[in-house]
C-alpha atoms as a PDB file:
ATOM      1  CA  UNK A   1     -38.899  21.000  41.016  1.00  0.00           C
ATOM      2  CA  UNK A   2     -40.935  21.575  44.338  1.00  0.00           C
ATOM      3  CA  UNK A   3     -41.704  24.971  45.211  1.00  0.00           C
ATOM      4  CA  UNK A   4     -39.333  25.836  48.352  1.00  0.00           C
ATOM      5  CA  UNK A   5     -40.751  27.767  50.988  1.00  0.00           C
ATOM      6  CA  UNK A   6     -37.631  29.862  51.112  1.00  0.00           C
ATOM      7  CA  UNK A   7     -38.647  31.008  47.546  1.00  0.00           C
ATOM      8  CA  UNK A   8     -42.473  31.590  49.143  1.00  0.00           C
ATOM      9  CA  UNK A   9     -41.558  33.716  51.485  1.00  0.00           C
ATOM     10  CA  UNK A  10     -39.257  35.643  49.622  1.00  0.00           C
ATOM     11  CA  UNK A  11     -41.893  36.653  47.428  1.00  0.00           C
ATOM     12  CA  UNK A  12     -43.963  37.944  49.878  1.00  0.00           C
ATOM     13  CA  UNK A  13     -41.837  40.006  51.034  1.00  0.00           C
ATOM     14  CA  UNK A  14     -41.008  41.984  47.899  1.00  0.00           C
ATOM     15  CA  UNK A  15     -44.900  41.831  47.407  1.00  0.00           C
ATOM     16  CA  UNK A  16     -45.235  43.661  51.131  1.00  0.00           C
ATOM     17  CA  UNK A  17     -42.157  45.903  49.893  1.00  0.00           C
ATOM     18  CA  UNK A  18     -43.445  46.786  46.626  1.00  0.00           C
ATOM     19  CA  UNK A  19     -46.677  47.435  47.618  1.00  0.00           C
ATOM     20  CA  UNK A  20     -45.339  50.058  50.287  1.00  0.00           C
ATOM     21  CA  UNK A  21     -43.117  51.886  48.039  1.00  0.00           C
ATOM     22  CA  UNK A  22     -45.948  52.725  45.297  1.00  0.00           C
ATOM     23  CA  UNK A  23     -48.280  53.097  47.942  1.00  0.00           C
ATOM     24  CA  UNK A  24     -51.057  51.345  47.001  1.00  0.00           C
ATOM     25  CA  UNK A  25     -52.114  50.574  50.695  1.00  0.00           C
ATOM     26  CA  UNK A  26     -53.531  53.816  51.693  1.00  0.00           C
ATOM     27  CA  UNK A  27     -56.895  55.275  51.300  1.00  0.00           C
ATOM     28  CA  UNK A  28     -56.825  56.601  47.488  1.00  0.00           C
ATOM     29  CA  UNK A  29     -54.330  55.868  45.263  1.00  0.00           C
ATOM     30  CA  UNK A  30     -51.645  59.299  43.877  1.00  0.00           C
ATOM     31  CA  UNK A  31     -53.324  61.094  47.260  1.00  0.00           C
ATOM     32  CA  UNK A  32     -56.624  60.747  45.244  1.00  0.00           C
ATOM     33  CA  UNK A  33     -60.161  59.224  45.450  1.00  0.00           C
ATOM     34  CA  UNK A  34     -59.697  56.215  43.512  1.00  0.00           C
ATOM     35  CA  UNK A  35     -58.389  52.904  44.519  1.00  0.00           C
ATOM     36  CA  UNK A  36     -55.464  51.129  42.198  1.00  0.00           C
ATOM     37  CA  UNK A  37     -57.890  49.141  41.003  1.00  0.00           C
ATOM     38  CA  UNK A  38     -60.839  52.318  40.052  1.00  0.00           C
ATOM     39  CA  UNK A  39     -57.553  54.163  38.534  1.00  0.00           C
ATOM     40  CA  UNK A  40     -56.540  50.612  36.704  1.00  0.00           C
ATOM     41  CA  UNK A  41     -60.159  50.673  34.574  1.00  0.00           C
ATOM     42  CA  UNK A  42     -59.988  54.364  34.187  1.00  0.00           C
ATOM     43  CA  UNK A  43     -56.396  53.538  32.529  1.00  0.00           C
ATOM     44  CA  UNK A  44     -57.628  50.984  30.583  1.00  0.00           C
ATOM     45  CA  UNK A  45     -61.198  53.233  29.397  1.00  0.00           C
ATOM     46  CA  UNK A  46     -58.391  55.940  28.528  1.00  0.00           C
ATOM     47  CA  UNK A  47     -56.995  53.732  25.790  1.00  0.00           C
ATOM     48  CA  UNK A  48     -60.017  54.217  23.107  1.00  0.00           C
ATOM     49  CA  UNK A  49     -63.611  55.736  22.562  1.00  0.00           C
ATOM     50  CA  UNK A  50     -65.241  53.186  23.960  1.00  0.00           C
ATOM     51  CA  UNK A  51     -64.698  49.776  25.915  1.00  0.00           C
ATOM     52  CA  UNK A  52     -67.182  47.089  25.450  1.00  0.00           C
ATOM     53  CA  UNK A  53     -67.977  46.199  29.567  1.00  0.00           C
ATOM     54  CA  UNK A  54     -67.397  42.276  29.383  1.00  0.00           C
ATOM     55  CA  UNK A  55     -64.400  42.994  27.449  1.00  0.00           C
ATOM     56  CA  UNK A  56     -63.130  44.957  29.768  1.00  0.00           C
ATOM     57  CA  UNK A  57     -64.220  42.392  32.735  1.00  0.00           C
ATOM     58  CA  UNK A  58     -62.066  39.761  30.994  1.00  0.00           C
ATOM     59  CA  UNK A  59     -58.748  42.294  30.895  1.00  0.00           C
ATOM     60  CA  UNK A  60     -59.176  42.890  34.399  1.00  0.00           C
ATOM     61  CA  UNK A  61     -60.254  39.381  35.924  1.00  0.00           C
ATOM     62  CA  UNK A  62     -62.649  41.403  37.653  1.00  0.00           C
ATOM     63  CA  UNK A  63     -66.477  40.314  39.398  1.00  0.00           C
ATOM     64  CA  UNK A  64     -69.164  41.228  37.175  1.00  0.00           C
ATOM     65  CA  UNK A  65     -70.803  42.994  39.983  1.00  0.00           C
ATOM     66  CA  UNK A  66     -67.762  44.389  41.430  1.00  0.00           C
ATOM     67  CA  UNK A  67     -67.569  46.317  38.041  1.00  0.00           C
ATOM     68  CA  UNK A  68     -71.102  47.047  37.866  1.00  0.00           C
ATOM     69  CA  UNK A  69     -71.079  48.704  41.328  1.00  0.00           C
ATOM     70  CA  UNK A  70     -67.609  50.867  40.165  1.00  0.00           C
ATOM     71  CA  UNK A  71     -68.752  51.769  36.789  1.00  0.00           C
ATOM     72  CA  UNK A  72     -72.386  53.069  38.415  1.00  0.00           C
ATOM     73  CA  UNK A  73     -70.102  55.288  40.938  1.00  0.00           C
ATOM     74  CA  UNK A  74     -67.981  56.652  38.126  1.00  0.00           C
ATOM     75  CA  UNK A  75     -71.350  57.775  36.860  1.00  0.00           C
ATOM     76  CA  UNK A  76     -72.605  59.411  39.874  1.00  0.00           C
ATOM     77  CA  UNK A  77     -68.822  61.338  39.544  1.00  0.00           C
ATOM     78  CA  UNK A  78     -69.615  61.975  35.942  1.00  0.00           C
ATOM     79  CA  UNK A  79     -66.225  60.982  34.884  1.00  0.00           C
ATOM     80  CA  UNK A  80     -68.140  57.958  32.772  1.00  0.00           C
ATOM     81  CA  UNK A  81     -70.932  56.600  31.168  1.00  0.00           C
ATOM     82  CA  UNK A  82     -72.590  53.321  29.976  1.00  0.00           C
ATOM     83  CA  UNK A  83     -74.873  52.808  26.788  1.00  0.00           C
ATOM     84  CA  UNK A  84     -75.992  49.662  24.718  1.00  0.00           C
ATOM     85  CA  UNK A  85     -73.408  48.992  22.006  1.00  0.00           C
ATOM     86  CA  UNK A  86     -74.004  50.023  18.377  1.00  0.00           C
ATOM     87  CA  UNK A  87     -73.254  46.831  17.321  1.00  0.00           C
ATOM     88  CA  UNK A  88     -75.013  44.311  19.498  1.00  0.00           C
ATOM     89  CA  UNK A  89     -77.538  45.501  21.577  1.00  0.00           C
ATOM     90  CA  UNK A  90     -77.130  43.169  23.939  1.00  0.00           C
ATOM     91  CA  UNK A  91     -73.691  44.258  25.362  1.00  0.00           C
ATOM     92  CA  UNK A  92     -72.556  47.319  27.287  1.00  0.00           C
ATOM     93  CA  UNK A  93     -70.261  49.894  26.230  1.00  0.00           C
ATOM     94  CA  UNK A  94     -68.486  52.024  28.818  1.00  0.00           C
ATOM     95  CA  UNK A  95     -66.773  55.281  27.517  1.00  0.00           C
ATOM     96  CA  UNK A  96     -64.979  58.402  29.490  1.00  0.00           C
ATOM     97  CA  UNK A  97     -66.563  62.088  29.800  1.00  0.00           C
ATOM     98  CA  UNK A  98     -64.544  64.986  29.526  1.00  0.00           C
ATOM     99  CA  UNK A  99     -64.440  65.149  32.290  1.00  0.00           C
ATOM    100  CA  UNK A 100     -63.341  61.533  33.244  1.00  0.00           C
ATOM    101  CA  UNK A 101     -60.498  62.683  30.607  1.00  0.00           C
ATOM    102  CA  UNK A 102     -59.111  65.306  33.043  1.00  0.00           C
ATOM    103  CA  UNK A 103     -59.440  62.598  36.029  1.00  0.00           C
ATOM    104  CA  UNK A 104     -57.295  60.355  33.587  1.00  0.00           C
ATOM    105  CA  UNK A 105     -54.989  62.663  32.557  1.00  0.00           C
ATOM    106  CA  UNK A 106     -54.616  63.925  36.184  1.00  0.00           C
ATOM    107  CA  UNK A 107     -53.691  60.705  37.229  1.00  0.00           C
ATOM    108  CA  UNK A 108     -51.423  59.342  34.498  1.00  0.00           C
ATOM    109  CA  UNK A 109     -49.495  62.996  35.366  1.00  0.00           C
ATOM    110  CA  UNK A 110     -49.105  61.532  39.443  1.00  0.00           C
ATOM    111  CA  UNK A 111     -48.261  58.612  38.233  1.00  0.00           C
ATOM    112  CA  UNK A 112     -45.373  59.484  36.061  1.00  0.00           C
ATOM    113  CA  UNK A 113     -44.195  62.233  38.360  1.00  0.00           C
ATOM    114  CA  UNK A 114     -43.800  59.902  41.700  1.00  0.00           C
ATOM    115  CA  UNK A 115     -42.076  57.304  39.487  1.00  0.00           C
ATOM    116  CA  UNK A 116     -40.050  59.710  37.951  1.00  0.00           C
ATOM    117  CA  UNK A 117     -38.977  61.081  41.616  1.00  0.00           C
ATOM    118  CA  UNK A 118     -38.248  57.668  42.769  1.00  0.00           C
ATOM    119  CA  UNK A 119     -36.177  56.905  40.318  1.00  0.00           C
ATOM    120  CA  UNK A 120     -34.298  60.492  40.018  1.00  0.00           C
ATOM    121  CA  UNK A 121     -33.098  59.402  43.893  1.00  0.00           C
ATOM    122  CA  UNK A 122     -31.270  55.829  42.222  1.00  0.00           C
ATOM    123  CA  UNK A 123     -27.686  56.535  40.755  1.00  0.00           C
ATOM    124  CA  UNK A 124     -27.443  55.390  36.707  1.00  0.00           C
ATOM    125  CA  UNK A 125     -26.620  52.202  37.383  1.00  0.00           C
ATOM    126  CA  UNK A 126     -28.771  51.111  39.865  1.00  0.00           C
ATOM    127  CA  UNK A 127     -31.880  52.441  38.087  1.00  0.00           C
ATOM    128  CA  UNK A 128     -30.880  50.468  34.967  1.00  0.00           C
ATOM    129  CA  UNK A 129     -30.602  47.586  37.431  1.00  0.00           C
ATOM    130  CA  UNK A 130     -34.216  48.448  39.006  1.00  0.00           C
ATOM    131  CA  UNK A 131     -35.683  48.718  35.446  1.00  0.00           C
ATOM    132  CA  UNK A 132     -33.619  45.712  33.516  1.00  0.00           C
ATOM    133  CA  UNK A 133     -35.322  43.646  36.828  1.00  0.00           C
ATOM    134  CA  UNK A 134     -38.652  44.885  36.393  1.00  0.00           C
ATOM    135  CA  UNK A 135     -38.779  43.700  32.952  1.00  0.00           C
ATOM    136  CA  UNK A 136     -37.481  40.199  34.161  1.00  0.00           C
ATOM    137  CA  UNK A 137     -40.209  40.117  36.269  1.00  0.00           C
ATOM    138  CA  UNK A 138     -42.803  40.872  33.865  1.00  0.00           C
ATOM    139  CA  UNK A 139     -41.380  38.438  30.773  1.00  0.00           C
ATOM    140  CA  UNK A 140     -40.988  35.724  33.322  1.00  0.00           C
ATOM    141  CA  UNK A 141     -44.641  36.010  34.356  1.00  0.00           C
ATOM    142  CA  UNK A 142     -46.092  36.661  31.452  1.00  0.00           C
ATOM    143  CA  UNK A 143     -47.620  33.289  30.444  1.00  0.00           C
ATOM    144  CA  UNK A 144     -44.114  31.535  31.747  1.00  0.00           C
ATOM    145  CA  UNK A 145     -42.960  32.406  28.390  1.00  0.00           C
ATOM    146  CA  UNK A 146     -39.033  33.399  27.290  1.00  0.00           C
ATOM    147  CA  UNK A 147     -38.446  37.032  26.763  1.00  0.00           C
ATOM    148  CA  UNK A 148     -40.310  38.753  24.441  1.00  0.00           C
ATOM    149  CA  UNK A 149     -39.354  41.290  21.654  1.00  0.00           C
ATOM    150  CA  UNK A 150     -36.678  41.769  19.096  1.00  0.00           C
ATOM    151  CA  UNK A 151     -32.728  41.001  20.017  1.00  0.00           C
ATOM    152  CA  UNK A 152     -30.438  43.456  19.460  1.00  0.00           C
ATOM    153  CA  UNK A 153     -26.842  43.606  18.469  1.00  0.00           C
ATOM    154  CA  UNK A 154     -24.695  46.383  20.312  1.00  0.00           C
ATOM    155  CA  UNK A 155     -21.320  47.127  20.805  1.00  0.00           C
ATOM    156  CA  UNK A 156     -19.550  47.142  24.037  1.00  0.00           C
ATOM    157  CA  UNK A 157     -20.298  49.870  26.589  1.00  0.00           C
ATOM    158  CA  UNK A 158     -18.504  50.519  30.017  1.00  0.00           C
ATOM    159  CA  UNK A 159     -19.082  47.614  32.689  1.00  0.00           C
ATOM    160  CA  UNK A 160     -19.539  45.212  29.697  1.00  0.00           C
ATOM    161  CA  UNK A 161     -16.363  43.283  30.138  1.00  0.00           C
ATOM    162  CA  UNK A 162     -16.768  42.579  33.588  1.00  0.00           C
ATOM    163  CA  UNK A 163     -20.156  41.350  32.653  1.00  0.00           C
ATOM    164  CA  UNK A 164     -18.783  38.849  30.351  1.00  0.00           C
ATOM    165  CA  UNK A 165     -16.223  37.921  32.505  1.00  0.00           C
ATOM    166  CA  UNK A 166     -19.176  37.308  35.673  1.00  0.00           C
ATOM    167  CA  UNK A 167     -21.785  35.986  33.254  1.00  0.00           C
ATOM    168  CA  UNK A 168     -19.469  33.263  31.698  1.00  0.00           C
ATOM    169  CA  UNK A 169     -17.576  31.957  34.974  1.00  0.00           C
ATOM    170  CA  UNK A 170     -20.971  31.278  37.272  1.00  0.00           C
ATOM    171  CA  UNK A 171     -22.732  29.954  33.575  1.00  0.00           C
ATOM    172  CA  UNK A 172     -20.163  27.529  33.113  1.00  0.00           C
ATOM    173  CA  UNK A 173     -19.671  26.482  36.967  1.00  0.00           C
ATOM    174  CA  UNK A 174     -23.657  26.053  37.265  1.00  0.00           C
ATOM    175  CA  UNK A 175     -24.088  24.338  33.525  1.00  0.00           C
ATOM    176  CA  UNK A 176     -21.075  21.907  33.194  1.00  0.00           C
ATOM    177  CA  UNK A 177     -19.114  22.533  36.768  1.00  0.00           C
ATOM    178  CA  UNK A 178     -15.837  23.940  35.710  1.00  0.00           C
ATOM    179  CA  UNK A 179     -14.034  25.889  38.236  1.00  0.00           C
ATOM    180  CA  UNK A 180     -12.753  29.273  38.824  1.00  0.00           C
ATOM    181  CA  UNK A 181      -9.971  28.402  36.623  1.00  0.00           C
ATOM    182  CA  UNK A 182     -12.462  29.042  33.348  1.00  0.00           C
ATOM    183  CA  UNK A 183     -13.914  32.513  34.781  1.00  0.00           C
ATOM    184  CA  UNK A 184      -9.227  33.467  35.049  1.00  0.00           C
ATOM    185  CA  UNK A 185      -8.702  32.135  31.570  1.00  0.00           C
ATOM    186  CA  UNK A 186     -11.886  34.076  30.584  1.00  0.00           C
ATOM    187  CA  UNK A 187     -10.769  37.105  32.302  1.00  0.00           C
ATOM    188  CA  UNK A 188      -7.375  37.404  30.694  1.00  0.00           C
ATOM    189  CA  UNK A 189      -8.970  36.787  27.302  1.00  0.00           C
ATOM    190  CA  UNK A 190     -11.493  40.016  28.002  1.00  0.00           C
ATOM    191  CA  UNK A 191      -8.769  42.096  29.578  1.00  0.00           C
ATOM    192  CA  UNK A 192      -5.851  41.542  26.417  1.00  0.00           C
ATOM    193  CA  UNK A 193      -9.111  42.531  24.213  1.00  0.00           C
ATOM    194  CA  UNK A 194      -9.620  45.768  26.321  1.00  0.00           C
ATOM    195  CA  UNK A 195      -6.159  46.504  26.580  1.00  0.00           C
ATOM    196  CA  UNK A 196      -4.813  46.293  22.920  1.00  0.00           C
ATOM    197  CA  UNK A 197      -7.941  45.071  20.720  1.00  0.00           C
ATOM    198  CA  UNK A 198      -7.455  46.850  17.102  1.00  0.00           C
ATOM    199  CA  UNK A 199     -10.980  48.840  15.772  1.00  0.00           C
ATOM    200  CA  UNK A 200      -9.800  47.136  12.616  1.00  0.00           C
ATOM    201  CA  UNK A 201      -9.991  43.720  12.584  1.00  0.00           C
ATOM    202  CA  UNK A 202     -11.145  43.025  15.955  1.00  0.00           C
ATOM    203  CA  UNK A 203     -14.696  43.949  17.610  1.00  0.00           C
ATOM    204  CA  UNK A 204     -17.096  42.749  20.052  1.00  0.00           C
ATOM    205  CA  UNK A 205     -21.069  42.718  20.729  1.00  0.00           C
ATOM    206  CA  UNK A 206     -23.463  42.739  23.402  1.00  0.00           C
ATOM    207  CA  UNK A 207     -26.921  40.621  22.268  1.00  0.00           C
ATOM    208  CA  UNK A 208     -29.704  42.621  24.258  1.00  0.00           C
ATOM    209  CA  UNK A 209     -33.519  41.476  24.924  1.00  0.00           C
ATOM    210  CA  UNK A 210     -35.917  43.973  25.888  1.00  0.00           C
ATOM    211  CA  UNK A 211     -33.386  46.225  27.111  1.00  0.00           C
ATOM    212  CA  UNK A 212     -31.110  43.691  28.898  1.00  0.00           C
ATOM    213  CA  UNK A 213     -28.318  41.770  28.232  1.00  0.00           C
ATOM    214  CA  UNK A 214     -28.340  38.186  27.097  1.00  0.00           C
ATOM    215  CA  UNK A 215     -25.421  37.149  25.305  1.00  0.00           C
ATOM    216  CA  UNK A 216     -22.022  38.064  24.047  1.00  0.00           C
ATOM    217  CA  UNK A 217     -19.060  37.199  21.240  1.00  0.00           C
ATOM    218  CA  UNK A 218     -15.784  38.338  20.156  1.00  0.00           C
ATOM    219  CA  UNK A 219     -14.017  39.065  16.960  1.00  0.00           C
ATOM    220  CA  UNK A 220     -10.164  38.761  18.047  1.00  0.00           C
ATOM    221  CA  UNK A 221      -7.189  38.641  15.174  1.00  0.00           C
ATOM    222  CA  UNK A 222      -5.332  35.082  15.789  1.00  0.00           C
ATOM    223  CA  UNK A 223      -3.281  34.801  12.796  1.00  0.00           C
ATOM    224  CA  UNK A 224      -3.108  37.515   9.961  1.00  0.00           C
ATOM    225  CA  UNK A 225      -5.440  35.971   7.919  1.00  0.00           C
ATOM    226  CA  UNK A 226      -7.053  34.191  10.760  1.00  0.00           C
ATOM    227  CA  UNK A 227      -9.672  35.390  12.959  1.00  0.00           C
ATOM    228  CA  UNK A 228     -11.047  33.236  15.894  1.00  0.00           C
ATOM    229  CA  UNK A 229     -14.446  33.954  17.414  1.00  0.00           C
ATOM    230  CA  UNK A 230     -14.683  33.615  21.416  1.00  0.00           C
ATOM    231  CA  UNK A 231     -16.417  33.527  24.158  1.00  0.00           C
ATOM    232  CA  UNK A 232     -20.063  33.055  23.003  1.00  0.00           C
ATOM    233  CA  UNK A 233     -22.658  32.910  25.643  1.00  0.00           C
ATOM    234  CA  UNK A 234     -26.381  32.713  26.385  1.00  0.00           C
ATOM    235  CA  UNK A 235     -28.130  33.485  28.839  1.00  0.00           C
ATOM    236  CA  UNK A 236     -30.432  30.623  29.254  1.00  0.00           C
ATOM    237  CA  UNK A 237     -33.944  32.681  29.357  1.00  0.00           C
ATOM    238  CA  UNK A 238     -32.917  33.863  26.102  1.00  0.00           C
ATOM    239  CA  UNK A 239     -31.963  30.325  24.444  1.00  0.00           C
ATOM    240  CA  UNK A 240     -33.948  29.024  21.669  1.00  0.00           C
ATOM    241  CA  UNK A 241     -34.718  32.847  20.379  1.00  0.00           C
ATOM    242  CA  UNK A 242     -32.022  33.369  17.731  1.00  0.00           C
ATOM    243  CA  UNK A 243     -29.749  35.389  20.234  1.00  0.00           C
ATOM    244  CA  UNK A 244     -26.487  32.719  19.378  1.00  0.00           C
ATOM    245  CA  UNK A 245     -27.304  32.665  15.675  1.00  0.00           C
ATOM    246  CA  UNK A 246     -27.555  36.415  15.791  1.00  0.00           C
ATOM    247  CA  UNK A 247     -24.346  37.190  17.467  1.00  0.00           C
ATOM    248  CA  UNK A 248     -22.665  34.321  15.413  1.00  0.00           C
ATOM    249  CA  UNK A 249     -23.725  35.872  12.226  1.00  0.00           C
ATOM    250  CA  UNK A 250     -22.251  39.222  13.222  1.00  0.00           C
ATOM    251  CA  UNK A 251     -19.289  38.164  14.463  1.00  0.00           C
ATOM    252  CA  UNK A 252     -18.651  36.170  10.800  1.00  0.00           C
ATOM    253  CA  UNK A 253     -19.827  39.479   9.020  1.00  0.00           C
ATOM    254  CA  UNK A 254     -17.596  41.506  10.503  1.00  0.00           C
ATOM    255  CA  UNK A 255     -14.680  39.366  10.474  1.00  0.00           C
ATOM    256  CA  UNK A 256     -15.416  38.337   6.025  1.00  0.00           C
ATOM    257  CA  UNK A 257     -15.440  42.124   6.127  1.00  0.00           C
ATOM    258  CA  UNK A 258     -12.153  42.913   7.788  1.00  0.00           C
ATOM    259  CA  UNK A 259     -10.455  41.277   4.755  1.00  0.00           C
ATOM    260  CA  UNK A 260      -9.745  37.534   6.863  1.00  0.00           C
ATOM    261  CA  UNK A 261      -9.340  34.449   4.620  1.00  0.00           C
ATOM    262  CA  UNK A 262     -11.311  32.195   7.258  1.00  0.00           C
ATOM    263  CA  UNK A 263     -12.436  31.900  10.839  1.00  0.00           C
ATOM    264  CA  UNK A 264     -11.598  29.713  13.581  1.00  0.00           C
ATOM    265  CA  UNK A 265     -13.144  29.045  16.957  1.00  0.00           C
ATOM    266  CA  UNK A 266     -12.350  26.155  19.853  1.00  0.00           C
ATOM    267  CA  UNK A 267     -15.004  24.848  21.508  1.00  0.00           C
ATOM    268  CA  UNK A 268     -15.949  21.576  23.663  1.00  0.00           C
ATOM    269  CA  UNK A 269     -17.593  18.691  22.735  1.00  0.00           C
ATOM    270  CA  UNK A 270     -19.998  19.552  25.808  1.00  0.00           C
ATOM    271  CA  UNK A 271     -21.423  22.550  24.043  1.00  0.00           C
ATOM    272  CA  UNK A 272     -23.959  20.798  21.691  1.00  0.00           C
ATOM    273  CA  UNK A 273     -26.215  23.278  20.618  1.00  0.00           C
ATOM    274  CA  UNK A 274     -23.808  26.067  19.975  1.00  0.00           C
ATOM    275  CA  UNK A 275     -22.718  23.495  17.700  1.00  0.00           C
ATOM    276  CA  UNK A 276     -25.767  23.477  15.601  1.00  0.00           C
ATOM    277  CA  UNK A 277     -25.144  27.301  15.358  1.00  0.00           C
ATOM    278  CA  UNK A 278     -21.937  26.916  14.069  1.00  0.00           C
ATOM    279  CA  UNK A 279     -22.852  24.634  11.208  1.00  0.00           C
ATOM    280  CA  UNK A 280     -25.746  26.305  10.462  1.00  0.00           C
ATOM    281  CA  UNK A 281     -23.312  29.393   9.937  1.00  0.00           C
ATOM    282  CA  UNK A 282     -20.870  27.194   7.668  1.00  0.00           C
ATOM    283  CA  UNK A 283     -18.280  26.344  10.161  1.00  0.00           C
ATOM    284  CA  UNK A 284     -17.070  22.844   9.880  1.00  0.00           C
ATOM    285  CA  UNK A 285     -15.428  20.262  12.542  1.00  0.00           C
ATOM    286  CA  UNK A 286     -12.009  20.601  11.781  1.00  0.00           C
ATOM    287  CA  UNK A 287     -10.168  18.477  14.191  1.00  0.00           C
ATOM    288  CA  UNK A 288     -10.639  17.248  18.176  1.00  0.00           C
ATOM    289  CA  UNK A 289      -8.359  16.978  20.460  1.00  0.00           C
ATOM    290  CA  UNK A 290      -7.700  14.123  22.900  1.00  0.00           C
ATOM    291  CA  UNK A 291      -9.532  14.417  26.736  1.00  0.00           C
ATOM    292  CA  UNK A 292      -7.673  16.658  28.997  1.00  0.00           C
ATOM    293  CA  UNK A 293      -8.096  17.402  32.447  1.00  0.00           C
ATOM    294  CA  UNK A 294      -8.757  21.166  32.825  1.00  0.00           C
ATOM    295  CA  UNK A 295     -10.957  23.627  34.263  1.00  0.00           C
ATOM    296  CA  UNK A 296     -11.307  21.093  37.452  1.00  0.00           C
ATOM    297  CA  UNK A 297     -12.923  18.455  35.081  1.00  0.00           C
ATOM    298  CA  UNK A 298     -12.234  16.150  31.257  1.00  0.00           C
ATOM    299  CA  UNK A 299     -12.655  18.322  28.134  1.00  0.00           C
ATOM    300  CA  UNK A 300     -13.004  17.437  25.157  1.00  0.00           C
ATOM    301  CA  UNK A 301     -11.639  20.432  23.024  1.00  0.00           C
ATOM    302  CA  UNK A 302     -12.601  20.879  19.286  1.00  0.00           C
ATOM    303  CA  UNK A 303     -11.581  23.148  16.533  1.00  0.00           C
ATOM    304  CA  UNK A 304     -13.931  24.268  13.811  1.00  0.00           C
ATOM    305  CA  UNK A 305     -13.068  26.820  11.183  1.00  0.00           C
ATOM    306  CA  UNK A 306     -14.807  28.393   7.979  1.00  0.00           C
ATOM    307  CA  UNK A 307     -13.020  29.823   5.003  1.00  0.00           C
ATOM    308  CA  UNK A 308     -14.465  33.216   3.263  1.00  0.00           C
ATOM    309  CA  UNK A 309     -14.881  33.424  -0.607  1.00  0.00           C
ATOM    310  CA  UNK A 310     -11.425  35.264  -1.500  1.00  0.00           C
ATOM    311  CA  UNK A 311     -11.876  37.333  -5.390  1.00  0.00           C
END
């Protein structure tokens, strides 16, 4: 898909915003004499003894002589110093003084204290918000790869079942076009599980990526014996990472656990790879139903269950 200029400009403008509220436009960056970029290479000479100077070119996509020119003023400040490396003569090292310690540490101390104040001025919630964005950001950037880093399994907190209830309705009217009737049946689902749900044999969980939220699934009783899993979702970033298999696995755990002969779940014929999930968790087709008109469009409903090991 084309690049939209809406999407352009809108991009700019958080770039002009951005820029303005960390303040990287005026003379020295933290109200001191070094640019964001001078206080980005002293960051990155913090991090060890010493930094071999094309190495540190190539992390920084910086001119050779751009660096050259910065690293000789750093000298003249006495805050660093080049040398010939140990190992290869022929390369550069660049390494910190003591005194380019204090700089560093003066620095990383501004730093933390004017996010910290921005962020003390943002209620709970939104700063969550600001943060769970700014790692969006970042994952989506990052070599146009999926979110990075290990999913994790949590139970529900406040604000969850609204998410759920948000996250499936516009997922389902973007993905397959069902109407507002879906997000209603999904809503009265969430709300009899927050209402009367029992500790015991019924639970819920929150799949989260690098701090945010990407998927959900419920535990809920349907017969004595019987317990039906519902409402699993993706978020697609997050799709093809284990997050579905993860909260499937869980949710069958949990429910073998509570003493349940089997497991149930309904599902459309539509939802293909979930499918794949399901078998791979030992769920098998039970029966489908006939095409119905529902949720402004034909499904296909299908039942699938899977029957614990009883002693």
């Amino acid at each position: 898909m084309d690049v939209i200029a809406d999407e352009i400009t809108t991009v700019r403008s958080f770039n002009r915003f951005y820029t303005g509220v960390i303040g990287v436009l005026g003379e020295g960056l933290l109200k001191t004499p070094y640019s964001l970029t001078e206080a980005r290479v002293i960051f990155e000479l913090a991090q060890r003894d010493a930094t071999e100077v094309l190495e540190l070119r190539r992390a920084l996509d910086l001119d050779p002589g751009y660096l050259s020119r910065m690293l000789a003023r750093f000298e003249s400040d006495g805050i660093a110093r080049r040398e010939r490396s140990a190992a290869d003569a022929r390369r550069q090292v660049a390494r910190l003084t003591p005194h380019g310690r204090e700089v560093f540490a003066m620095l990383d101390e501004r730093s933390v204290g004017e996010i910290r104040a921005m962020l003390d001025r943002l209620p709970a919630g939104r700063r969550q918000l600001l943060v769970t964005a700014m790692k969006t950001i970042q994952n989506v950037l990052d070599d146009a790869g999926p979110p990075r880093g290990t999913c994790v399994l949590r139970p529900l907190r406040p604000g969850d079942l609204g998410w759920v209830v948000q996250r499936n309705g516009a997922l389902y009217a973007e993905e397959v076009g069902w109407d507002r009737t879906y997000e209603a049946l999904v809503a009265k689902i969430v709300a009899g599980y927050g209402e009367s749900h029992d500790p015991a044999c019924e639970n819920a969980w929150i799949a989260e990526l690098d701090g945010a939220p990407v998927g959900s699934v419920f535990c809920m009783k349907k017969e004595e014996a019987v317990a039906q899993l519902r409402l699993l979702h993706v978020e697609p970033p997050a799709r093809g990472l284990g997050v579905g298999a993860a909260l499937v696995g869980e949710c069958v755990r949990f429910a073998e656990k509570a003493g349940y002969a089997e497991m149930m779940l309904w599902t459309t014929a539509l939802q293909r790879p979930a499918h794949r999930i399901y078998r791979a968790a030992g769920f098998e087709l039970e029966r489908e139903e006939e095409p119905v008109e529902r949720f402004g469009g034909v499904i296909h409903g299908q039942y699938w269950r899977k029957k614990f090991q009883t002693a």
